[in-house]
PDB file of N, CA and C in Angstrom:
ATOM      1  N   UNK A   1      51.873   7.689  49.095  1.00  0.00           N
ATOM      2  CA  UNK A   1      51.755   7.830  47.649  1.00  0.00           C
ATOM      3  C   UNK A   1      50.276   7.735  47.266  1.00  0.00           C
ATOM      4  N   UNK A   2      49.928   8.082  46.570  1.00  0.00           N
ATOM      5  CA  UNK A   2      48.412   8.457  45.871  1.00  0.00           C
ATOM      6  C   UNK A   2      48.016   7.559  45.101  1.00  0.00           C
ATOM      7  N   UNK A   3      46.824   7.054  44.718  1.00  0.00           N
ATOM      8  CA  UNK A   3      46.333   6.111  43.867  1.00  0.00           C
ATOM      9  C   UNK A   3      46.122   6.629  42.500  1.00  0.00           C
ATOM     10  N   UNK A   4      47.167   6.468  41.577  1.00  0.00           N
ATOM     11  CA  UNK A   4      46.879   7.221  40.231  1.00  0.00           C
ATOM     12  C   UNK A   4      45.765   7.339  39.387  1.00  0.00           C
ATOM     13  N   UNK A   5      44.812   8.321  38.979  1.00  0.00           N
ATOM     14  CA  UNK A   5      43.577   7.934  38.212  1.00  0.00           C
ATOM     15  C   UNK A   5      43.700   7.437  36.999  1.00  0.00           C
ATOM     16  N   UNK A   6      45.111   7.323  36.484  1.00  0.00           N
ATOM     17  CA  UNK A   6      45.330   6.416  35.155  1.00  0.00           C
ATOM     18  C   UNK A   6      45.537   4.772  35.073  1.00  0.00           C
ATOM     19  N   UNK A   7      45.209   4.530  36.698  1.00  0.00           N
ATOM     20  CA  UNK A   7      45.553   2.783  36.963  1.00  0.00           C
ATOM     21  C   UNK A   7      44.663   2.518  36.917  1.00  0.00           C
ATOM     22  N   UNK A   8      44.890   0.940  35.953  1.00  0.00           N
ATOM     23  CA  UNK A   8      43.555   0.157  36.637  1.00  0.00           C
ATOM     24  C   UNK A   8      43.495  -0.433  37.717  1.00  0.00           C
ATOM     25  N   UNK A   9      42.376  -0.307  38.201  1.00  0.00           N
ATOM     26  CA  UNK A   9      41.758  -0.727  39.427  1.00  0.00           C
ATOM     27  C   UNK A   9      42.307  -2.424  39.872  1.00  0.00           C
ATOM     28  N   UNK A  10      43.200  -2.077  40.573  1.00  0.00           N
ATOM     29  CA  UNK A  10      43.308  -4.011  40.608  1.00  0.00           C
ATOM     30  C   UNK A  10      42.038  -5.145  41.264  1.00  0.00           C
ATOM     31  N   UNK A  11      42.030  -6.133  40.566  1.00  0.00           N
ATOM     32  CA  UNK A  11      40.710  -7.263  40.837  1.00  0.00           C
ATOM     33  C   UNK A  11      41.536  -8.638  40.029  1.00  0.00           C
ATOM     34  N   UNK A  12      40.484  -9.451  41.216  1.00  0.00           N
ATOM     35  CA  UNK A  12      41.175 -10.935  41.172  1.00  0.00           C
ATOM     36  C   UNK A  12      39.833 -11.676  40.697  1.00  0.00           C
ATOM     37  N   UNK A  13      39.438 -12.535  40.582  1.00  0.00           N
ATOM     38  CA  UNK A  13      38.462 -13.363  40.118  1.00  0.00           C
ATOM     39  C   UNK A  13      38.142 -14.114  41.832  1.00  0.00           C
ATOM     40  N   UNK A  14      36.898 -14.777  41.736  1.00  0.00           N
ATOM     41  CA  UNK A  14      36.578 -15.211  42.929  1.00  0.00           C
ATOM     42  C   UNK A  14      37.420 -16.239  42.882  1.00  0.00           C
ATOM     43  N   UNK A  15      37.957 -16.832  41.925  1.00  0.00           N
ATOM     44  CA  UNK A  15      38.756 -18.745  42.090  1.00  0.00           C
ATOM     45  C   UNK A  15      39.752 -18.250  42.911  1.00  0.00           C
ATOM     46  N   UNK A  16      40.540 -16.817  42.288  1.00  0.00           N
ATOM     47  CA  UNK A  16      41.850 -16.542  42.823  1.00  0.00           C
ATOM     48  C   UNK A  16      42.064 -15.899  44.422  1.00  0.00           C
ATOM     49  N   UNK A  17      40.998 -15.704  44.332  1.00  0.00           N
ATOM     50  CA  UNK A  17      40.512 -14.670  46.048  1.00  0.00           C
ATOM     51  C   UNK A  17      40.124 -16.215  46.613  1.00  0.00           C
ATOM     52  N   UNK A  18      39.530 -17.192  46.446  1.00  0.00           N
ATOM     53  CA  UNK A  18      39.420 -18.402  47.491  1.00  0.00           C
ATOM     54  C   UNK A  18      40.287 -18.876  47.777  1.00  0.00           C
ATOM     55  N   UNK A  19      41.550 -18.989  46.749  1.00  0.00           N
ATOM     56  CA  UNK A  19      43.463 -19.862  46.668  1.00  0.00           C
ATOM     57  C   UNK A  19      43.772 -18.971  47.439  1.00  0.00           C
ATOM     58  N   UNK A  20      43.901 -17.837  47.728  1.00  0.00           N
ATOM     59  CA  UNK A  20      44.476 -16.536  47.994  1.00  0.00           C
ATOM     60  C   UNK A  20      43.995 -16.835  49.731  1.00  0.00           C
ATOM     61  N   UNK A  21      42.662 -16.517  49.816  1.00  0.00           N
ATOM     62  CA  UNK A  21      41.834 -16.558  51.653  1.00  0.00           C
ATOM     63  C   UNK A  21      42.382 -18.045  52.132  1.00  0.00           C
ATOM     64  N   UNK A  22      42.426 -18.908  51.676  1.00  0.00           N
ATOM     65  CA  UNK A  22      43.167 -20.291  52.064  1.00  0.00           C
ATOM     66  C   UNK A  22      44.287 -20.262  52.058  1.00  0.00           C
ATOM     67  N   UNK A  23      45.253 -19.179  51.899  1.00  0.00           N
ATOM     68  CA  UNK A  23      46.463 -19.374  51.914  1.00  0.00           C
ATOM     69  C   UNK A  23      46.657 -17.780  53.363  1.00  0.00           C
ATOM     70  N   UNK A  24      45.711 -17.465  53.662  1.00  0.00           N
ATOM     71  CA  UNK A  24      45.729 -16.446  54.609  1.00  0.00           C
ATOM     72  C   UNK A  24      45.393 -15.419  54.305  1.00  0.00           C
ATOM     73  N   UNK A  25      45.825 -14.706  52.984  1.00  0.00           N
ATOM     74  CA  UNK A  25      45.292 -13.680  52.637  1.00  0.00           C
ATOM     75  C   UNK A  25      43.989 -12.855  53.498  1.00  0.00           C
ATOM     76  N   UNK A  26      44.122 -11.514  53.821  1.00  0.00           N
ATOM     77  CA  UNK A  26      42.712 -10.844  54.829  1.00  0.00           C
ATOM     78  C   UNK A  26      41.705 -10.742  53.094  1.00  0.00           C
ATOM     79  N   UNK A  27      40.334 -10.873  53.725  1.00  0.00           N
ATOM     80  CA  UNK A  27      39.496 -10.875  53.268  1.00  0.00           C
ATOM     81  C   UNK A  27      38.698  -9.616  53.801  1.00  0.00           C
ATOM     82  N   UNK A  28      37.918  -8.882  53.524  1.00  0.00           N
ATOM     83  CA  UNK A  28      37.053  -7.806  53.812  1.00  0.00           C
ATOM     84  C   UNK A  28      36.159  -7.254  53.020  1.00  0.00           C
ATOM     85  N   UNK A  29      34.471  -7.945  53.944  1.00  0.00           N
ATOM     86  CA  UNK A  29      33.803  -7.703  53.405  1.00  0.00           C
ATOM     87  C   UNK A  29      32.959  -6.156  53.790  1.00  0.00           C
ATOM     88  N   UNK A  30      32.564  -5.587  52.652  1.00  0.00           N
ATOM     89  CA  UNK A  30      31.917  -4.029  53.146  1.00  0.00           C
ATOM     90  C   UNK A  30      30.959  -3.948  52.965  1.00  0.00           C
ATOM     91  N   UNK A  31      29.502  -5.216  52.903  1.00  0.00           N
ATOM     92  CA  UNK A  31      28.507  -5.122  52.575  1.00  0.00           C
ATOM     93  C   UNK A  31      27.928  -4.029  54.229  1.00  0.00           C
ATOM     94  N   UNK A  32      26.817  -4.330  54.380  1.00  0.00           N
ATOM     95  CA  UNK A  32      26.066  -4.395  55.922  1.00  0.00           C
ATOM     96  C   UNK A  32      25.669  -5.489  57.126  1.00  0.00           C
ATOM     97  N   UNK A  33      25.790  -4.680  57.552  1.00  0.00           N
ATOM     98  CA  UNK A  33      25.432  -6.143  59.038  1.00  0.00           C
ATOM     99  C   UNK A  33      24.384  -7.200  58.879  1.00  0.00           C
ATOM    100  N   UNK A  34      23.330  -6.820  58.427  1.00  0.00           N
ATOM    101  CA  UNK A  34      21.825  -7.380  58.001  1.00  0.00           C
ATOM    102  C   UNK A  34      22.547  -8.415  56.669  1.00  0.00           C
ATOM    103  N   UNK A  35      23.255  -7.720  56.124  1.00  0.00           N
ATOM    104  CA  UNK A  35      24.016  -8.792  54.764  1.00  0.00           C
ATOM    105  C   UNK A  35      24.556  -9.841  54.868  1.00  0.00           C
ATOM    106  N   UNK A  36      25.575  -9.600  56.388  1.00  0.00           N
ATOM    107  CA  UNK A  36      26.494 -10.611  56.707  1.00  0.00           C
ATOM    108  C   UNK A  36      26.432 -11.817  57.480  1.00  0.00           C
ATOM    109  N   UNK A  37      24.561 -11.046  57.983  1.00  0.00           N
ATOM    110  CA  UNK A  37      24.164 -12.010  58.509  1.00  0.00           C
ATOM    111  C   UNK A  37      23.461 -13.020  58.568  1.00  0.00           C
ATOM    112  N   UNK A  38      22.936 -12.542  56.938  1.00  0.00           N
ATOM    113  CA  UNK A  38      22.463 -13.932  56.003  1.00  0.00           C
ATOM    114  C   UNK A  38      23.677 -14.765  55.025  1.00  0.00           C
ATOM    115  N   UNK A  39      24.207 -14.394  55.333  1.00  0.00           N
ATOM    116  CA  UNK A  39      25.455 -15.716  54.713  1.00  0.00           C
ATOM    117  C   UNK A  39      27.006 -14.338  54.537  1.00  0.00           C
ATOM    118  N   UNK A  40      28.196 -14.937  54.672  1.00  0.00           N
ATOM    119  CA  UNK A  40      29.476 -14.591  54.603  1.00  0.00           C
ATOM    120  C   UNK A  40      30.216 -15.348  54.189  1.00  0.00           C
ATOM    121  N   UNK A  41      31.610 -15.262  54.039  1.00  0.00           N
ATOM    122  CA  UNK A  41      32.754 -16.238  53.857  1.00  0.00           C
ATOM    123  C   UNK A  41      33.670 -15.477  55.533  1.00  0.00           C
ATOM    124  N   UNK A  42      33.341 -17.520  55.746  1.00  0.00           N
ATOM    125  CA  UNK A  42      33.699 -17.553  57.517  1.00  0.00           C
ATOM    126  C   UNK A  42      35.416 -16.647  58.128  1.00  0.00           C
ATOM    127  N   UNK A  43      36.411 -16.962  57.099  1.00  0.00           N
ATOM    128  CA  UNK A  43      36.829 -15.984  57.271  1.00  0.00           C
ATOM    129  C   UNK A  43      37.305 -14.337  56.810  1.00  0.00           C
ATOM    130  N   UNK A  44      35.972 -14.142  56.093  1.00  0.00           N
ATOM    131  CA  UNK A  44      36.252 -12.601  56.122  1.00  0.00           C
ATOM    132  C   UNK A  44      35.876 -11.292  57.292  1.00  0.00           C
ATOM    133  N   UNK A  45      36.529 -10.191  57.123  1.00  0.00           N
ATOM    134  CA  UNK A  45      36.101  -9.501  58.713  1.00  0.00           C
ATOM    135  C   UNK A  45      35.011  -8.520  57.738  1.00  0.00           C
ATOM    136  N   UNK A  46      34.276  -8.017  58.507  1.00  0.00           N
ATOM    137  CA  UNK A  46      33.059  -7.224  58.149  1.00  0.00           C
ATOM    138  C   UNK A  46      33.767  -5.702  58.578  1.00  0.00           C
ATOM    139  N   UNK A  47      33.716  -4.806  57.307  1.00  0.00           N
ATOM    140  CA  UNK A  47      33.810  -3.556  57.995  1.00  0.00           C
ATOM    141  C   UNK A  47      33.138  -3.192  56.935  1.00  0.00           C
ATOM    142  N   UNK A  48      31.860  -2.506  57.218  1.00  0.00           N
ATOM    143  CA  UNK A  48      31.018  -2.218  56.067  1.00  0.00           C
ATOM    144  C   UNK A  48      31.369  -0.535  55.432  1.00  0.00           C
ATOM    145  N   UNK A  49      30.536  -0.437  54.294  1.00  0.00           N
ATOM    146  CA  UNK A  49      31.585   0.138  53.460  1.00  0.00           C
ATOM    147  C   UNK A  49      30.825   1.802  54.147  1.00  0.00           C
ATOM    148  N   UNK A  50      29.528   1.570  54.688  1.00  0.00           N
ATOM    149  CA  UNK A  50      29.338   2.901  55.623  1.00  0.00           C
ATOM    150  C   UNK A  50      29.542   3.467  56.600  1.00  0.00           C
ATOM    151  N   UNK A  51      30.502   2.711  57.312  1.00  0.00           N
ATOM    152  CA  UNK A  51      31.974   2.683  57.976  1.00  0.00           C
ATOM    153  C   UNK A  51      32.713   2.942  57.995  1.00  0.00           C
ATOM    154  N   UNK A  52      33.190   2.372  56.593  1.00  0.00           N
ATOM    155  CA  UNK A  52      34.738   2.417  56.189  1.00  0.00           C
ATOM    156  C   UNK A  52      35.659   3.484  56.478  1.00  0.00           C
ATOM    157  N   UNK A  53      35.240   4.627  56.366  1.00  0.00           N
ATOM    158  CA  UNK A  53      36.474   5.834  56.808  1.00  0.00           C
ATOM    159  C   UNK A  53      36.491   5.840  58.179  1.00  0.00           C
ATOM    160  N   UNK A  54      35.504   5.260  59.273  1.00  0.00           N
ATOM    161  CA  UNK A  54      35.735   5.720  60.357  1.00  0.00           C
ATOM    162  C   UNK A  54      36.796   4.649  61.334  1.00  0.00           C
ATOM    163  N   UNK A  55      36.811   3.337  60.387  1.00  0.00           N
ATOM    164  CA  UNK A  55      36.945   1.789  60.695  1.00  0.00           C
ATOM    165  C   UNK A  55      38.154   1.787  60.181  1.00  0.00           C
ATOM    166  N   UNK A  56      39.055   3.085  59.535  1.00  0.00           N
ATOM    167  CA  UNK A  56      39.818   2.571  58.377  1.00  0.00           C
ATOM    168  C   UNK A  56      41.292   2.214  59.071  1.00  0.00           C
ATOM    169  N   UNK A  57      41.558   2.055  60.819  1.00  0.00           N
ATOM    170  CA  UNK A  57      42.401   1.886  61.515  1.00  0.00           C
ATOM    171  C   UNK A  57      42.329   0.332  61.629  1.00  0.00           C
ATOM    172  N   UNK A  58      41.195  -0.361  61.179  1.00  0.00           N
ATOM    173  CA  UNK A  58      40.720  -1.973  61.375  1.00  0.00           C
ATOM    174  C   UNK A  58      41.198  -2.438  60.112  1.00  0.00           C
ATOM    175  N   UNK A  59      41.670  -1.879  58.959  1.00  0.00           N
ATOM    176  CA  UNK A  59      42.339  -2.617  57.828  1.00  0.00           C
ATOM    177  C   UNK A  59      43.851  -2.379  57.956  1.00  0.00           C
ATOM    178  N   UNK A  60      44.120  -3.889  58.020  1.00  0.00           N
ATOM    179  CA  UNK A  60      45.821  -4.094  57.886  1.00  0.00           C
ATOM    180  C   UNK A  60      46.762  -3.377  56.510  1.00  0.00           C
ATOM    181  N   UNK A  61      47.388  -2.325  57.276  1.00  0.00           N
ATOM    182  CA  UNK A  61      48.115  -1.640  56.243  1.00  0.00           C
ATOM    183  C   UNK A  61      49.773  -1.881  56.133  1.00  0.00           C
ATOM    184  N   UNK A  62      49.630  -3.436  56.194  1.00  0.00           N
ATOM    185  CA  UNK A  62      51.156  -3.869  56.156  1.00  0.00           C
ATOM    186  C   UNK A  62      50.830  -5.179  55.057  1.00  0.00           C
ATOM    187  N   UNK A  63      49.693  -5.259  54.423  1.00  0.00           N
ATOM    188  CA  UNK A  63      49.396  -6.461  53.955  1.00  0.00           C
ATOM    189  C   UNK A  63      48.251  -6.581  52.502  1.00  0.00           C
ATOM    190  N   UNK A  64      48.069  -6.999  51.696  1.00  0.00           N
ATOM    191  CA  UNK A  64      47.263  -6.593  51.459  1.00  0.00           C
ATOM    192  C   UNK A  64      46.208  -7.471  50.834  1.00  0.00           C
ATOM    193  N   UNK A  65      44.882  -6.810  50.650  1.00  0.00           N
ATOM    194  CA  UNK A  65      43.323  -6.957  51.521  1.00  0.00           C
ATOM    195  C   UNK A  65      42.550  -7.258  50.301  1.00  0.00           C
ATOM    196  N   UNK A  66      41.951  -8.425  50.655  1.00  0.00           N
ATOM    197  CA  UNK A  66      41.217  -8.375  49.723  1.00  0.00           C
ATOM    198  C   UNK A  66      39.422  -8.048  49.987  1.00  0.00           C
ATOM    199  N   UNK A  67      38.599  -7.266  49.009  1.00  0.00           N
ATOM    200  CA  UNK A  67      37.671  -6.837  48.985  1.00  0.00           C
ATOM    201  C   UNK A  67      36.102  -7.327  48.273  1.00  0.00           C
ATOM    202  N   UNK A  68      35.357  -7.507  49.019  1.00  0.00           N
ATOM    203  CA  UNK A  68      34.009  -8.141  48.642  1.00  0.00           C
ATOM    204  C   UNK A  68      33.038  -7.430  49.731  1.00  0.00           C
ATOM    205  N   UNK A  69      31.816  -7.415  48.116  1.00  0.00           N
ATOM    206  CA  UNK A  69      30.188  -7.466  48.817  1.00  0.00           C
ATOM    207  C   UNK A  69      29.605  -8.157  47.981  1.00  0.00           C
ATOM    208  N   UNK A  70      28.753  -7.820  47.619  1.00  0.00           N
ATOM    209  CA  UNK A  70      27.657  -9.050  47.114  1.00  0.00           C
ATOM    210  C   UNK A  70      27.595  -9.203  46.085  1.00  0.00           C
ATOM    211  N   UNK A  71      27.692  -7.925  44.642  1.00  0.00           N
ATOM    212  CA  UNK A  71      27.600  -8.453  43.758  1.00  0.00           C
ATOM    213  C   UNK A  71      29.364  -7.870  43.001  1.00  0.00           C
ATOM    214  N   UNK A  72      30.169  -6.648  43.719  1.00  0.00           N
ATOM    215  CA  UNK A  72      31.150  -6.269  43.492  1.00  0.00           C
ATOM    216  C   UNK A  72      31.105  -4.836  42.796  1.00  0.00           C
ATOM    217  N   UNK A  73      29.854  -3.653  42.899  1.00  0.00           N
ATOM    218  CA  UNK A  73      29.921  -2.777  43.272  1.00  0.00           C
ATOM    219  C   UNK A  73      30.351  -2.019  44.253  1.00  0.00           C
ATOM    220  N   UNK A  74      29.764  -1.827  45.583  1.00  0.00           N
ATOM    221  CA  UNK A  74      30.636  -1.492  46.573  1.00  0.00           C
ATOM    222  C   UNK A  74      31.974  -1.572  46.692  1.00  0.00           C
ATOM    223  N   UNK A  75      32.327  -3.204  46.472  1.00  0.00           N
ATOM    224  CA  UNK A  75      34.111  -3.242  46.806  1.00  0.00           C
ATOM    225  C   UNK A  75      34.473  -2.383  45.701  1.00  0.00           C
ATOM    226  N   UNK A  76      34.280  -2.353  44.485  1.00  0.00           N
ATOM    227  CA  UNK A  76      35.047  -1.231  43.264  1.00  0.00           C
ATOM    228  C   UNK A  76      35.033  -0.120  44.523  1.00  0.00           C
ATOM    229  N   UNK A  77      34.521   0.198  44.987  1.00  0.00           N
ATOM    230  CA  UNK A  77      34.493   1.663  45.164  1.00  0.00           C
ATOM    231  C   UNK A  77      35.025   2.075  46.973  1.00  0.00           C
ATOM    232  N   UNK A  78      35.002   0.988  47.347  1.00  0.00           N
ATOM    233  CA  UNK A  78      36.323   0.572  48.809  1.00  0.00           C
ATOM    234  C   UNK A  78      37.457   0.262  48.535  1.00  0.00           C
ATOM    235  N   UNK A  79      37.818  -0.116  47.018  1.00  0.00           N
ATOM    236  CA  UNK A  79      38.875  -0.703  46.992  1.00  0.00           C
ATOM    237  C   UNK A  79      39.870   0.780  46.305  1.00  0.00           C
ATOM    238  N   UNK A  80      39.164   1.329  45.470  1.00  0.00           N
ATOM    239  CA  UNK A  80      39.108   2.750  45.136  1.00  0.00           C
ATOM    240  C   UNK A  80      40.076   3.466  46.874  1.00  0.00           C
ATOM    241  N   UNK A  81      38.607   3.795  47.266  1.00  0.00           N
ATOM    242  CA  UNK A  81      38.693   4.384  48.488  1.00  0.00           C
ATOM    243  C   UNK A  81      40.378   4.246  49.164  1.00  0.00           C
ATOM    244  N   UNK A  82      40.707   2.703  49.151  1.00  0.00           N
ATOM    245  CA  UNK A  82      41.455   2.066  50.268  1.00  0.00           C
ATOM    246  C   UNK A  82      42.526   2.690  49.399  1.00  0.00           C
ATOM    247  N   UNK A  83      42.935   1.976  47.705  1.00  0.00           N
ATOM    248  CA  UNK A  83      44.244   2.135  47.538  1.00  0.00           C
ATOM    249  C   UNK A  83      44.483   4.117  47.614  1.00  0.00           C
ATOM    250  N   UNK A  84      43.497   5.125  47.358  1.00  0.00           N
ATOM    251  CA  UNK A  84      43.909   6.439  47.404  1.00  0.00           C
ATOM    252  C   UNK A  84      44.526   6.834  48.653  1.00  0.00           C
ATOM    253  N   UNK A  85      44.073   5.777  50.055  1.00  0.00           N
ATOM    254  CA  UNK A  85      44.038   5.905  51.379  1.00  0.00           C
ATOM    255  C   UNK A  85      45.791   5.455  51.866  1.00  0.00           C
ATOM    256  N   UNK A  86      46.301   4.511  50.395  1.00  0.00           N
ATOM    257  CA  UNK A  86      47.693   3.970  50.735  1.00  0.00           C
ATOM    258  C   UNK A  86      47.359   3.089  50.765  1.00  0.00           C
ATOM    259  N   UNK A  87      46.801   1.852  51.086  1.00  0.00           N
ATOM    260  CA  UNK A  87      46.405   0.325  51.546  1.00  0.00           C
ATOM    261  C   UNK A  87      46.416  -0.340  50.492  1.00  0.00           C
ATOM    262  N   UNK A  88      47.076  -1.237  50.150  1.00  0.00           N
ATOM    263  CA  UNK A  88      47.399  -2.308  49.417  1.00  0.00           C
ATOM    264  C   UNK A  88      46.000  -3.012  49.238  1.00  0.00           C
ATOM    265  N   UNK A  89      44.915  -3.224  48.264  1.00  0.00           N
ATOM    266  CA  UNK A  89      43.487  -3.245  48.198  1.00  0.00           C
ATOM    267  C   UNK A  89      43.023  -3.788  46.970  1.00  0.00           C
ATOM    268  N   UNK A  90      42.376  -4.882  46.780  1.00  0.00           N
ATOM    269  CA  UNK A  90      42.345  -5.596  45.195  1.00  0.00           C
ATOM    270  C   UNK A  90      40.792  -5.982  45.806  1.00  0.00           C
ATOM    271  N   UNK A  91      40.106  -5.698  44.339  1.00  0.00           N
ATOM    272  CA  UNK A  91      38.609  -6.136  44.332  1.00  0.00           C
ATOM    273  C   UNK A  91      38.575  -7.273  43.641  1.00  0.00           C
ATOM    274  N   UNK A  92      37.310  -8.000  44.842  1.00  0.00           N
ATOM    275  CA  UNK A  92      36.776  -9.454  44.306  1.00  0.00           C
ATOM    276  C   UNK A  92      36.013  -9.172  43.248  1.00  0.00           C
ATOM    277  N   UNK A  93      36.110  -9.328  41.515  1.00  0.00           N
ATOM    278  CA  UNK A  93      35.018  -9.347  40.932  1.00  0.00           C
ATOM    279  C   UNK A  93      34.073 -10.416  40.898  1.00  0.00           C
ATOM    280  N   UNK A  94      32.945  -9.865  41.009  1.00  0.00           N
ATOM    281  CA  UNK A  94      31.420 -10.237  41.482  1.00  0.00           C
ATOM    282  C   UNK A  94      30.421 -11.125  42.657  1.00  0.00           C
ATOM    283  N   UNK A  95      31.952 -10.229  43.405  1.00  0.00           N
ATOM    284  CA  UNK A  95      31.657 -10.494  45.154  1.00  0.00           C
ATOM    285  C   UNK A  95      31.716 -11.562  45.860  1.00  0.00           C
ATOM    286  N   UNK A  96      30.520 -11.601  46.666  1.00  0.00           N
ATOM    287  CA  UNK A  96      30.037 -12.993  47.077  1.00  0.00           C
ATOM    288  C   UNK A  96      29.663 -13.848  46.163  1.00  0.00           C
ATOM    289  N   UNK A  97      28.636 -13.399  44.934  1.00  0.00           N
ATOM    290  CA  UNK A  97      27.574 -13.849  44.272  1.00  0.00           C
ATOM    291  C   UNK A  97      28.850 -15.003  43.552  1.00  0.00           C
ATOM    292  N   UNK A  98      29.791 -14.552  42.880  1.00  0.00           N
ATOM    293  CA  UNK A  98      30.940 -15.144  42.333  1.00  0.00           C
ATOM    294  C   UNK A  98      32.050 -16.177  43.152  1.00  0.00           C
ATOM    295  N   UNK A  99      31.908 -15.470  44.355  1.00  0.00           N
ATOM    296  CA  UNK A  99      32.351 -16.449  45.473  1.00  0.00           C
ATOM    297  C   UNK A  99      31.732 -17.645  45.831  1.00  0.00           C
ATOM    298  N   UNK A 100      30.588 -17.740  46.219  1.00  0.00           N
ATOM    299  CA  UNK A 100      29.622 -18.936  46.302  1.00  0.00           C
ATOM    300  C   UNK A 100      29.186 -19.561  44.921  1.00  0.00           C
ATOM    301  N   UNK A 101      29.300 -19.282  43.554  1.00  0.00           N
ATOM    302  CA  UNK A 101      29.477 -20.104  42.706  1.00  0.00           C
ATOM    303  C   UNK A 101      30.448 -20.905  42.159  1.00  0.00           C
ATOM    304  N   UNK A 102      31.718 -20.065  43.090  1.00  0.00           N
ATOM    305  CA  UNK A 102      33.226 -20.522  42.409  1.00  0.00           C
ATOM    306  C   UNK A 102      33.158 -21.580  43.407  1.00  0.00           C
ATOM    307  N   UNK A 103      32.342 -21.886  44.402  1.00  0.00           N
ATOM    308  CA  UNK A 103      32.606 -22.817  45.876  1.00  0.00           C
ATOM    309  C   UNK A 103      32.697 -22.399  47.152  1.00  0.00           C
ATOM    310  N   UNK A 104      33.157 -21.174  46.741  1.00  0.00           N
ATOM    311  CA  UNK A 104      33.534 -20.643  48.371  1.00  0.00           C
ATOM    312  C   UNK A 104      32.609 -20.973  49.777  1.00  0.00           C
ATOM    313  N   UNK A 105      32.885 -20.970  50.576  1.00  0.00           N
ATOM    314  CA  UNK A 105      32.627 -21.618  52.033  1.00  0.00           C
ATOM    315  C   UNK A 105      31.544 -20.058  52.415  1.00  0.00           C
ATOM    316  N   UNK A 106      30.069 -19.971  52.656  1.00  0.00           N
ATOM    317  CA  UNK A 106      29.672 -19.119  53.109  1.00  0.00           C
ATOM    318  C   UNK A 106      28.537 -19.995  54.293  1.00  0.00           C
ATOM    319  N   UNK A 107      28.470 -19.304  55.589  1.00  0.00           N
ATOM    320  CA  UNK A 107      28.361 -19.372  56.461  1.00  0.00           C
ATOM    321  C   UNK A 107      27.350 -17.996  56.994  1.00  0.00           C
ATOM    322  N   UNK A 108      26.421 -18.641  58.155  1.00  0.00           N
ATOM    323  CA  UNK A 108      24.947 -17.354  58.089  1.00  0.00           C
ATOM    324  C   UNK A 108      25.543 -17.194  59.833  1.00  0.00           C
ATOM    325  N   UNK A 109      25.071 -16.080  60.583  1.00  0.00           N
ATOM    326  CA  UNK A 109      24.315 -16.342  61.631  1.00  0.00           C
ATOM    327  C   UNK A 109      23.414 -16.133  61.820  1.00  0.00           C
ATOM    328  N   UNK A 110      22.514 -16.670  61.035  1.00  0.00           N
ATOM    329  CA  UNK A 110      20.969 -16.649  61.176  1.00  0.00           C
ATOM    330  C   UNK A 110      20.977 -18.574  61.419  1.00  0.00           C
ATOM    331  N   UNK A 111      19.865 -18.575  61.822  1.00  0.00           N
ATOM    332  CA  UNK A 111      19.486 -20.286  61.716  1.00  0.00           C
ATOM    333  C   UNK A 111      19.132 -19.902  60.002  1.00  0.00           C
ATOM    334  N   UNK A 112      19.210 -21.281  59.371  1.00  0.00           N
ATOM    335  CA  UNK A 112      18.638 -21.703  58.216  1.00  0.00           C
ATOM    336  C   UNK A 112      19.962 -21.523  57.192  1.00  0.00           C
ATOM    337  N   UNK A 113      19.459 -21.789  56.082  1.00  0.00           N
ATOM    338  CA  UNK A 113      20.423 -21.936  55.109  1.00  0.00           C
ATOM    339  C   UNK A 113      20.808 -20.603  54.747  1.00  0.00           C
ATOM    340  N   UNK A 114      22.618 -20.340  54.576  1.00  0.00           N
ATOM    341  CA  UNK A 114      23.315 -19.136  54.277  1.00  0.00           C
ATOM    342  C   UNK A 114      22.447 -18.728  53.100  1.00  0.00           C
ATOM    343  N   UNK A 115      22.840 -17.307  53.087  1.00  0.00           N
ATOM    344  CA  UNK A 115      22.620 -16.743  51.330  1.00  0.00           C
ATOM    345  C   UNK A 115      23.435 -15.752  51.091  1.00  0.00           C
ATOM    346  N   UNK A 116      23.519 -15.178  50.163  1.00  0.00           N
ATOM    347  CA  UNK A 116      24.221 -14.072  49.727  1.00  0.00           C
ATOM    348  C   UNK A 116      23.423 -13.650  49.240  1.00  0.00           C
TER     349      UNK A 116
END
């Protein structure tokens, strides 16, 4: 089935996407590698969004996904992407940036302090 252009775009708030990732919910972030590797939320999977069509066998299409980058441009437009694709797909509004103010748990692999 097709993603209607008369829907709105579904989006959760960062409080509800942290209740949501703690309760299991997939998380997926589509920033870039260089992004993820100055700070993330530990469990989201990285499939970046210049990727995304080629990666699009790596999003669980029995479940559905929630979407973040940094400030919540990109995900609008993966989450776009995903639900036209069939995939059950809700955007984090205002990403990470909203995630790490709401509390969320972000984590670097860089030495030094995470960032978004």
């Amino acid at each position: 089935m097709a993603y209607p252009d008369d829907v709105a775009l579904p989006q959760i708030t960062a409080d509800d996407a942290i209740a949501r990732v703690s309760n299991g919910a997939i998380l997926i972030d589509v920033r870039e590698q260089d992004e993820w590797d100055a700070g993330h939320a530990p469990q989201a999977r990285l499939i970046p969004m210049s990727g995304l069509q080629e990666r699009l066998a790596e999003v669980p299409a029995d479940q559905k996904v929630l979407i973040v980058c940094h400030s919540g441009a990109r995900s609008v437009r993966a989450t776009d992407y995903l639900l036209r694709e069939g995939y059950d797909a809700v955007n984090v509004i205002g990403g990470l940036v909203a995630w790490n103010a709401a509390g969320g748990e972000i984590e670097s692999e860089n030495p030094g302090t995470p960032r978004v």
